[in-house]
Structures are given as C-alpha cells and as structure tokens.
C-alpha atoms as a PDB file:
ATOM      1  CA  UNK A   1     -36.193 -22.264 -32.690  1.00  0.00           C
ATOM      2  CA  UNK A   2     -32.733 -22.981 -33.614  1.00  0.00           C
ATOM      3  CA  UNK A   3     -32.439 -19.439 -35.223  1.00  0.00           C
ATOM      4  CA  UNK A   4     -33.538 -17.627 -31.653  1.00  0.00           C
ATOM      5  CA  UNK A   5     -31.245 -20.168 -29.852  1.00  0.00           C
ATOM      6  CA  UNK A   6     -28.411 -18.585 -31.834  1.00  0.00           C
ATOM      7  CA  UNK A   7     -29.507 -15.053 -31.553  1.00  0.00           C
ATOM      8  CA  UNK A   8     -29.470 -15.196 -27.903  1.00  0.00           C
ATOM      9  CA  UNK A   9     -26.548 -16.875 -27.821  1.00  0.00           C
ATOM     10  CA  UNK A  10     -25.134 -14.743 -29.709  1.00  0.00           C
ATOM     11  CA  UNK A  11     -26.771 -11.895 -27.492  1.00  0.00           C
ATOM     12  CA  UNK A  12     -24.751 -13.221 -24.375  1.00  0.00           C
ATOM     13  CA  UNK A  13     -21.535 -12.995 -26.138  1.00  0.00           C
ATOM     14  CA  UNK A  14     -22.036  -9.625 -27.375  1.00  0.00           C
ATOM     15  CA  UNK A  15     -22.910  -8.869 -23.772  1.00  0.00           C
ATOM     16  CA  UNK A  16     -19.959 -10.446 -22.374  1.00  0.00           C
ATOM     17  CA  UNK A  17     -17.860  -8.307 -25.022  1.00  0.00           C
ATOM     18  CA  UNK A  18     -19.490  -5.040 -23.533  1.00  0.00           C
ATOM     19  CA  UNK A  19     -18.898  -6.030 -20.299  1.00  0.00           C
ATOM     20  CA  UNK A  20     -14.868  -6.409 -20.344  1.00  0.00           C
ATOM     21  CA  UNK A  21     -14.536  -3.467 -22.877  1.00  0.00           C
ATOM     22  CA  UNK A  22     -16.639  -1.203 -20.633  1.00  0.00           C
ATOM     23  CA  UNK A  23     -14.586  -2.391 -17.350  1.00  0.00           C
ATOM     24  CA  UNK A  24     -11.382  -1.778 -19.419  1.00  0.00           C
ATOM     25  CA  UNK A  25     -12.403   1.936 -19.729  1.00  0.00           C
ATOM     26  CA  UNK A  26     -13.281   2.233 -16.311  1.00  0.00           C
ATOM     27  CA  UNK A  27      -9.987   0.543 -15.161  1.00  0.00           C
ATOM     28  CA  UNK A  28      -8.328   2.634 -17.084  1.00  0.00           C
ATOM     29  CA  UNK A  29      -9.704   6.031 -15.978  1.00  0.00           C
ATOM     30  CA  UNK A  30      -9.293   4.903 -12.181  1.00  0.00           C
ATOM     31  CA  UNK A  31      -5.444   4.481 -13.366  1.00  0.00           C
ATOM     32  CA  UNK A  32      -5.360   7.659 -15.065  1.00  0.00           C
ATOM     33  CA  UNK A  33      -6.658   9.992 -12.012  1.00  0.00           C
ATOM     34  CA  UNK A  34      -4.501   8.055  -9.417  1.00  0.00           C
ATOM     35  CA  UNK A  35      -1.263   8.492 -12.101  1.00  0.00           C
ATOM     36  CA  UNK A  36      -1.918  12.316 -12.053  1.00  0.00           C
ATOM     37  CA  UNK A  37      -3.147  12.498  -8.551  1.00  0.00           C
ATOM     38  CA  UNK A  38      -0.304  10.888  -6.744  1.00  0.00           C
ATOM     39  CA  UNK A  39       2.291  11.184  -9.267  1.00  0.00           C
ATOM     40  CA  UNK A  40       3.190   7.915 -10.252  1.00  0.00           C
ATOM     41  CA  UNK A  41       5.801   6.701 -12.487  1.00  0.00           C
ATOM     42  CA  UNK A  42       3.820   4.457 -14.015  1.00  0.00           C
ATOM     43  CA  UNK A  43      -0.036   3.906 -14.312  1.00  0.00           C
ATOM     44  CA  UNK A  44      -1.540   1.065 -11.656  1.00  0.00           C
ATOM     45  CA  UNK A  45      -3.248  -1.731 -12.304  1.00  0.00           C
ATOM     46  CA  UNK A  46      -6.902  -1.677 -11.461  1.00  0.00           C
ATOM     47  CA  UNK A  47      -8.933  -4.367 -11.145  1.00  0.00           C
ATOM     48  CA  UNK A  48     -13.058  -4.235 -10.618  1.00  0.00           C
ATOM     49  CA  UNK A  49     -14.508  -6.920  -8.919  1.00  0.00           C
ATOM     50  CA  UNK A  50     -17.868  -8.129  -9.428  1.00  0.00           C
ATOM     51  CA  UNK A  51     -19.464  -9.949 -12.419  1.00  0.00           C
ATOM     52  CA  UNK A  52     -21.446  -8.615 -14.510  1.00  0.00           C
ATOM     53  CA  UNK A  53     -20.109  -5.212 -14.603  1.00  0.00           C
ATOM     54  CA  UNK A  54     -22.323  -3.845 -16.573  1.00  0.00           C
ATOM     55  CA  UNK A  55     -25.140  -4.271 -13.656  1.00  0.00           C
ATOM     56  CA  UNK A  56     -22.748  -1.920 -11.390  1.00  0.00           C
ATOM     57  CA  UNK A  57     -22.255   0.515 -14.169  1.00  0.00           C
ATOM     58  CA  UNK A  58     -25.500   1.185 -14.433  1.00  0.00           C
ATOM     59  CA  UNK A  59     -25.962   1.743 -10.990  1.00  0.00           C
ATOM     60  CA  UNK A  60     -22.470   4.299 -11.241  1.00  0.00           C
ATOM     61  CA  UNK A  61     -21.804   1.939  -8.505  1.00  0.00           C
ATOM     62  CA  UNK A  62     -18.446  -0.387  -8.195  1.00  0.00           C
ATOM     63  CA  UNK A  63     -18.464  -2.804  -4.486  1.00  0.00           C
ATOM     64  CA  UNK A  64     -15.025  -3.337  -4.866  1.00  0.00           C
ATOM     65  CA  UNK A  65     -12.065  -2.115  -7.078  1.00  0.00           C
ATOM     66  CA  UNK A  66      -8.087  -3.234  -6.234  1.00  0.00           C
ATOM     67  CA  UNK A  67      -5.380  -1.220  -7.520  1.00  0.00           C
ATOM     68  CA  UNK A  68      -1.985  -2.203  -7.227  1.00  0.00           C
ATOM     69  CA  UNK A  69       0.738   0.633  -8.004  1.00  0.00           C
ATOM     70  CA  UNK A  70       3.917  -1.329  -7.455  1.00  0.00           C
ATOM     71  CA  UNK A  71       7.263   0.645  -6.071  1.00  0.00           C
ATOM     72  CA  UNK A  72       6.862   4.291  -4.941  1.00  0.00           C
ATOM     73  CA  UNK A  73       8.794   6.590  -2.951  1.00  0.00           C
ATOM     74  CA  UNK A  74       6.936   8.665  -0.351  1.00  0.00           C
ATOM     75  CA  UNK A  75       8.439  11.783   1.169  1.00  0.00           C
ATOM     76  CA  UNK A  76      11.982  10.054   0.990  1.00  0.00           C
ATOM     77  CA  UNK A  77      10.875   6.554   1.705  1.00  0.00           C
ATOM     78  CA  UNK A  78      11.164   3.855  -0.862  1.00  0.00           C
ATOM     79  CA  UNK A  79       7.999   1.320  -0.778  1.00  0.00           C
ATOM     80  CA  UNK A  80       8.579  -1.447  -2.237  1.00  0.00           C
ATOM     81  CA  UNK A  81       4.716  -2.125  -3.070  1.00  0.00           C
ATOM     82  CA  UNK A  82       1.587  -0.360  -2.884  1.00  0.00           C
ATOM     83  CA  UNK A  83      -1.440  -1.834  -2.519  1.00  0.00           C
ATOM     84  CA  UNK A  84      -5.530  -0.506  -1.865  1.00  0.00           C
ATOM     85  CA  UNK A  85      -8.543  -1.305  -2.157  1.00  0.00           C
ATOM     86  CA  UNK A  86     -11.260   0.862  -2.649  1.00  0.00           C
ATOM     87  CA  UNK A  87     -14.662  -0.001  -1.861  1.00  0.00           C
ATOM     88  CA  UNK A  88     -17.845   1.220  -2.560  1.00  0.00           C
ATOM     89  CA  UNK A  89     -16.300   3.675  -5.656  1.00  0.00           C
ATOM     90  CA  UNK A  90     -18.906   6.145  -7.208  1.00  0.00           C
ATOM     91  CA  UNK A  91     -18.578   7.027 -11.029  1.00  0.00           C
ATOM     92  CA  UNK A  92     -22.109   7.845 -12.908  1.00  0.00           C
ATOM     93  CA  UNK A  93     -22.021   5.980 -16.185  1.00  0.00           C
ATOM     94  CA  UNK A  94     -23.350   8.713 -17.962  1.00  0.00           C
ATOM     95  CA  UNK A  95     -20.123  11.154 -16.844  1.00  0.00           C
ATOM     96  CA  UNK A  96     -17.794   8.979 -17.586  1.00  0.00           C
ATOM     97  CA  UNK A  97     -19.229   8.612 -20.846  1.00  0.00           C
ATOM     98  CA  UNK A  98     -19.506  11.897 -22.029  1.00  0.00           C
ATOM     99  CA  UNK A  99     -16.940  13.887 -19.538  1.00  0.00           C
ATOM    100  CA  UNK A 100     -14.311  11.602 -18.048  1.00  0.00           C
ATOM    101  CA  UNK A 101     -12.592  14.647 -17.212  1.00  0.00           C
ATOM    102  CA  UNK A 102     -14.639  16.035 -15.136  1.00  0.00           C
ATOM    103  CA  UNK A 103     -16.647  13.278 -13.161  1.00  0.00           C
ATOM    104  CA  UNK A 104     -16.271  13.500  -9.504  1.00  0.00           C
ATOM    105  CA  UNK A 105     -15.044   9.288  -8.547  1.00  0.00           C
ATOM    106  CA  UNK A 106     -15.146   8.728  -5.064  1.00  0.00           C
ATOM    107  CA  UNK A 107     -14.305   5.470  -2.334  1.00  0.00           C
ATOM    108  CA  UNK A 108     -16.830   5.338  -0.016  1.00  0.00           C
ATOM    109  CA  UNK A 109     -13.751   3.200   1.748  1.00  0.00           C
ATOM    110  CA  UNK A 110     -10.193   3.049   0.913  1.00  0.00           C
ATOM    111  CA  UNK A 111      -8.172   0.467   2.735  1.00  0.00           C
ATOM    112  CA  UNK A 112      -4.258  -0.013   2.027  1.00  0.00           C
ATOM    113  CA  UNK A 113      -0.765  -1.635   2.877  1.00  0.00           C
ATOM    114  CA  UNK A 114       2.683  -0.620   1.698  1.00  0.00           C
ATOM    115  CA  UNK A 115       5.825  -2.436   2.410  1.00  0.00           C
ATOM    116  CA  UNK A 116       8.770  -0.686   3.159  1.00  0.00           C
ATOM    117  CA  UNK A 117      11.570  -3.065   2.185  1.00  0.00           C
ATOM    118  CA  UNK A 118      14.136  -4.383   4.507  1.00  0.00           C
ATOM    119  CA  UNK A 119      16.926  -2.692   2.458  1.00  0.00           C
ATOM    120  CA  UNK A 120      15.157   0.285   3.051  1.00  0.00           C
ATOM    121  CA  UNK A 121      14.842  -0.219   6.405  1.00  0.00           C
ATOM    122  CA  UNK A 122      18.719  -0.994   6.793  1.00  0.00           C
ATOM    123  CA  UNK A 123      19.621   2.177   4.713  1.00  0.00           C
ATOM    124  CA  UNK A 124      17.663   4.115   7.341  1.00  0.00           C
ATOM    125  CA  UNK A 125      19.255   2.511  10.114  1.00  0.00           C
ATOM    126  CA  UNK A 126      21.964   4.040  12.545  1.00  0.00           C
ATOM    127  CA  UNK A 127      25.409   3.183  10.364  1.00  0.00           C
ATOM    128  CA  UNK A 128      27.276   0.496  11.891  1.00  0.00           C
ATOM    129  CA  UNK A 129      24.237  -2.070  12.158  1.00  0.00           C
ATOM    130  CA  UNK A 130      22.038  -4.650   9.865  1.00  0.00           C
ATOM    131  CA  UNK A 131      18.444  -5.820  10.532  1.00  0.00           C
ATOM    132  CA  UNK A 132      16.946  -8.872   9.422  1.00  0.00           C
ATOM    133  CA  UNK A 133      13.761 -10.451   9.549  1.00  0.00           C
ATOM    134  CA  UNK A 134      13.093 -13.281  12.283  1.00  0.00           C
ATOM    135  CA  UNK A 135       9.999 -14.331  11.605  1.00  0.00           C
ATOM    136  CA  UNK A 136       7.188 -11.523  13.234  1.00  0.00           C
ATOM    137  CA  UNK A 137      10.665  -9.733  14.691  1.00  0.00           C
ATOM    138  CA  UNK A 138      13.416  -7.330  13.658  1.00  0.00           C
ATOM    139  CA  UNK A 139      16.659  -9.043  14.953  1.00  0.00           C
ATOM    140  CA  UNK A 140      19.800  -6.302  15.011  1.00  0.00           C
ATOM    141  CA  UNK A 141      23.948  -7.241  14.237  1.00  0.00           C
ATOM    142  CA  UNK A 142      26.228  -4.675  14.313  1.00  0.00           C
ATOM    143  CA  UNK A 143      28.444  -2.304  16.605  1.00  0.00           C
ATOM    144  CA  UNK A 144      27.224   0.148  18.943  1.00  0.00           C
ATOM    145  CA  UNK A 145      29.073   2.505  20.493  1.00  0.00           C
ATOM    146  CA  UNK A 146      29.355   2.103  24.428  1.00  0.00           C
ATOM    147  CA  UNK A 147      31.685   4.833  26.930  1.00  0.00           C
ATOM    148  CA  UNK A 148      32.828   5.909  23.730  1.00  0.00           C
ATOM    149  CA  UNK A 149      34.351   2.737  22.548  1.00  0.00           C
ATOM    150  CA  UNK A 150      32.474   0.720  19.214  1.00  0.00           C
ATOM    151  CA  UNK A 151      31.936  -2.868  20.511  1.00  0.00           C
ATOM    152  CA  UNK A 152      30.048  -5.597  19.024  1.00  0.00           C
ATOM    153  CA  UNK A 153      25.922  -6.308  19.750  1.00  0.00           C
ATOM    154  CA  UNK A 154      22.938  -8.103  19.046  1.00  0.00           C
ATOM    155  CA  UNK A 155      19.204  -6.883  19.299  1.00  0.00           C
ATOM    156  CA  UNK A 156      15.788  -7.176  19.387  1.00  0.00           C
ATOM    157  CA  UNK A 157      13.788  -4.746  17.956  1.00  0.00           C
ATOM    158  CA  UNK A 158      10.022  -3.346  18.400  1.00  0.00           C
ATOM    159  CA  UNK A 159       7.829  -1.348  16.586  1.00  0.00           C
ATOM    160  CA  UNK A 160       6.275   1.709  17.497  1.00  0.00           C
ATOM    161  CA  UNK A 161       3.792   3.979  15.673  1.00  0.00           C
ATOM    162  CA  UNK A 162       4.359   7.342  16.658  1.00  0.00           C
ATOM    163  CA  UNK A 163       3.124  10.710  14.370  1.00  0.00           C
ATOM    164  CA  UNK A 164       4.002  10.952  11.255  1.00  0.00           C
ATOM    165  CA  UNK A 165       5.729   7.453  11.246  1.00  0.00           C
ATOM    166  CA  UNK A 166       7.176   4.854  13.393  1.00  0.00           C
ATOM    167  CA  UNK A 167      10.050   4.282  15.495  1.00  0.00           C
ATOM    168  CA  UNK A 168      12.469   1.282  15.856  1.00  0.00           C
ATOM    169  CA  UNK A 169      13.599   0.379  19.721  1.00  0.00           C
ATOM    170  CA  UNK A 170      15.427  -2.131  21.049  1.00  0.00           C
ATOM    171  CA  UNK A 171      13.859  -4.427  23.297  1.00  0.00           C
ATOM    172  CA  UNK A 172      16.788  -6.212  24.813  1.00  0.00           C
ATOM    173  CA  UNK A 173      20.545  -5.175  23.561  1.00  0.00           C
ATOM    174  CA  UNK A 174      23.910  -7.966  24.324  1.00  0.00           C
ATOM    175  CA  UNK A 175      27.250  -7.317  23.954  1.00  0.00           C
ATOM    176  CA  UNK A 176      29.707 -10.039  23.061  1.00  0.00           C
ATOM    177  CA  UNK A 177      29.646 -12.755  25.431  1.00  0.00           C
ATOM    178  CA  UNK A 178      25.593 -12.349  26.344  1.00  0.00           C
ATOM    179  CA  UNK A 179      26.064  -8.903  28.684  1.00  0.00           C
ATOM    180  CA  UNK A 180      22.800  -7.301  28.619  1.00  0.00           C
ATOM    181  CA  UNK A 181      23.145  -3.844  28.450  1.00  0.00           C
ATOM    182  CA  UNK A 182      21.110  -1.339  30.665  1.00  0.00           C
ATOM    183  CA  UNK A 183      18.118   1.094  29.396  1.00  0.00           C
ATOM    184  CA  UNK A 184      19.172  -0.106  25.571  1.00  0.00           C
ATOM    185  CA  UNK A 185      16.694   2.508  23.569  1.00  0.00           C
ATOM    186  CA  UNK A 186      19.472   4.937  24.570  1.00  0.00           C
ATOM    187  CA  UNK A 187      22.258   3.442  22.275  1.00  0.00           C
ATOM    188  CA  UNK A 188      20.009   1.872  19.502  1.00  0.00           C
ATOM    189  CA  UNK A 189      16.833   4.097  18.587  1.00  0.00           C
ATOM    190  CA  UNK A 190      15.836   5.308  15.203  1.00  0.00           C
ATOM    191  CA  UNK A 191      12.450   6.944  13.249  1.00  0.00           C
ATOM    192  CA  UNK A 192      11.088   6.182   9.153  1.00  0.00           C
ATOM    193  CA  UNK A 193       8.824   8.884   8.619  1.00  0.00           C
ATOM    194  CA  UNK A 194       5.452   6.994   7.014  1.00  0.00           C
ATOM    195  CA  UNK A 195       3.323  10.158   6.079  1.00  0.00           C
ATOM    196  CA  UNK A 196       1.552  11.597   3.066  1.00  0.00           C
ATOM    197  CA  UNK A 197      -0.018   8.095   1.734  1.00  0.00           C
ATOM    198  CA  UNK A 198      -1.559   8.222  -1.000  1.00  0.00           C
ATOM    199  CA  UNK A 199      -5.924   8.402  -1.062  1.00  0.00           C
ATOM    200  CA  UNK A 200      -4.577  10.212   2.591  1.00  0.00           C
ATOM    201  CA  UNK A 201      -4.720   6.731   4.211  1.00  0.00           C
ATOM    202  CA  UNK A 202      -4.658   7.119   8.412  1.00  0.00           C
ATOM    203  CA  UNK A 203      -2.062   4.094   9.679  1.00  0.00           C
ATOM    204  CA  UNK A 204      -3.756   1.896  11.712  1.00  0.00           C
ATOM    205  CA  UNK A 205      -0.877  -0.675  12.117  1.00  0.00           C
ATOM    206  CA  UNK A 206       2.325  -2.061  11.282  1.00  0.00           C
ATOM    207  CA  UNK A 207       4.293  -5.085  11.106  1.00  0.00           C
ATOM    208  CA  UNK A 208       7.111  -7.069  10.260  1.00  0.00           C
ATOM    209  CA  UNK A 209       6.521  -9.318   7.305  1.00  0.00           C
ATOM    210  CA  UNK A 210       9.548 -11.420   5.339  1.00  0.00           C
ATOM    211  CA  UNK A 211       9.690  -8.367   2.955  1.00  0.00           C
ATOM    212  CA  UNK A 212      10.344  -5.725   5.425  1.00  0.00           C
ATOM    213  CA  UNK A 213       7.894  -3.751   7.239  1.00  0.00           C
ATOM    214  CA  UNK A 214       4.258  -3.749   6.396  1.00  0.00           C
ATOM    215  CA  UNK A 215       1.938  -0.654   6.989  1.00  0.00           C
ATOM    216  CA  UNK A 216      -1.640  -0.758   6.815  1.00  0.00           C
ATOM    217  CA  UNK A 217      -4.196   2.113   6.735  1.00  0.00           C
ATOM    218  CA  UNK A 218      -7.393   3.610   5.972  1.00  0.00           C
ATOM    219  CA  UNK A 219      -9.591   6.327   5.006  1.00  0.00           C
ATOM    220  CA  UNK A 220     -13.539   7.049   4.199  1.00  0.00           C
ATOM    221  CA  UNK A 221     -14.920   9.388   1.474  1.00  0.00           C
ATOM    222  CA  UNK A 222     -11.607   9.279  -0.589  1.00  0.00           C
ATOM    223  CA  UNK A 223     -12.088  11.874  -3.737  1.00  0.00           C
ATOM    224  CA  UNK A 224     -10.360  10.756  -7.051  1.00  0.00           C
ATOM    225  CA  UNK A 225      -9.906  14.147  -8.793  1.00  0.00           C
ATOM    226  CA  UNK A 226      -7.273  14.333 -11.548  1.00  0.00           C
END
C-alpha cells in the first residue's frame, strides 16, 4: 500500500513537471511568432492561464493567454507598455510538437491597452506648452500665441478619437489673470497618430491614466503566423 502511495505520488509530481515544461514551450513559441510578427526588440512575456495545462493542450485549446511586450514604438509613437490578452488561442498539440513552424495559432479574441507616456505626449505637443496629468484630465501650462503676440495660458484638455488616432482640444483656455479666451481649439489643437497595433487591434477607447494616455482595443480571429 505504501509502495502505490508513493508511485502515485510520485505520478503527480511527474505530472506537475510535464505540465510547466510543456507550458514553457508553448509560452515560448507564442513569444517567438509575436517577436517576428510585430518586430519586437525583445521577446514578450507570455503567460497561460489555467491549471492543469496539460488538459487544454490536449484539447489544442488555451481560455486565456496574457502577453506583456513592454516599450514599443508604433509608426513614430513611443508606448511605454504593451499589454493583450488573447483569449480562446488555438494551437493543436500535435503541430506544435512535430512542426512549430508551421502551425496555424489563432485568438479567437484579442483584447489590448498601450500607454502612451506623458513625455511622449509632451514631445508631441505644440512647442511652447507642458501637459500634466490631473487626475482623469490633461491640464495644459505654457504660452500660446494670441494677435501675434506669445502670452502666458492655462488649459483643459479633452480627448478625442478620430481615424487613425486621437486628437487633443482644449476645453476651456485662460490667459494670465483668469481671461477666458474665445473658440480655444483654434490656438491649442494637436493629433498622435495611434494606428497599426499590433494583432490589428480596432481602438475602442482612450483615457488619461497617471502614466499618460491609455488606449484600449480589440480584435476577433487574430492569426499568429511567424
């Protein structure tokens, strides 16, 4: 009794081993197709959710698989982190086992947010000005220029999503001493272009977050070819 108590314990651990060792591989082919797909500097981290993984790579079936890709810069724009989450990934054990190189993985979901930092969001901005983050809000200190003349100004900002990226407009605009100033998206306006994301993610919204300026987006049936 003792001696099949210790086989089958023995049996789990063994188990357990295969387990992480065959989600290692996995990860690390999810990395390897994103690396060459999107050009990354350096690999992502992948995680798979979901214990035991051996039951879902059976199936060829992951629920859930995060990847994190850190800083990238997209069409210009430096993001200061990447983050998606794929769900409902497809990779038949069998391919993977015996050609990695050629298995077709595909997200049955892919939802993501980047974060375009703030100093990437003051680079961008018209010269003259600094944004900073007030809580939800963009507030604006700087010098505009008014009949020709620089003078000093405070703002509030909005966000817009527009195609192919989203534009920055002043809400209210003051001059020194509290003067509002008339129609203010005409001396404060400016556009990031937020296009090309990677697994071709569709923005569905942005906002302000103590980092800088947080887009979220998503796509369905999201190939992962090499």
């Amino acid at each position: 009794m003792r001696k099949l108590a210790a086989f089958l314990i023995l049996l789990l651990v063994l188990l357990a081993v295969l387990d992480r060792v065959a989600v290692a591989g996995v990860q690390r082919e999810i990395a390897t197709r994103a690396t060459a797909k999107y050009d990354l500097a350096t690999p992502p981290e992948v995680t798979i959710s979901g214990i035991p993984f051996l039951t879902q790579a059976v199936a060829g079936r992951y629920d859930e698989v995060k990847v994190a890709a850190g800083a990238m810069n997209l069409a210009g724009v430096q993001l200061s982190s990447v983050d998606f989450t794929l769900y409902g990934v497809t990779a038949p054990l069998e391919d993977l086992v015996l050609h990695a190189d050629q298995v077709d993985i595909r997200a049955q979901r892919v939802a993501g947010v980047v974060v375009v930092s703030l100093e990437t969001l003051n680079r961008r901005a018209p010269r003259g000005v600094k944004l900073e983050v007030d809580g939800d809000g963009l507030n604006v200190d700087g010098e505009i220029t008014v009949l020709g003349r620089k003078v000093p100004a405070k703002a509030k900002m909005k966000i817009e999503l527009i195609e192919g990226g989203v534009r920055f407009v002043p809400e209210q605009i003051t001059l020194g001493g509290g003067i509002p100033v008339p129609q203010p998206e005409r001396f404060l306006s400016y556009r990031i272009p937020i296009k090309n994301l990677p697994f071709n993610l569709k923005v569905t919204g942005v906002k302000i977050v103590p980092q800088g300026l947080q887009v979220s987006g998503e796509a369905s049936d999201v190939p992962l070819h090499g």
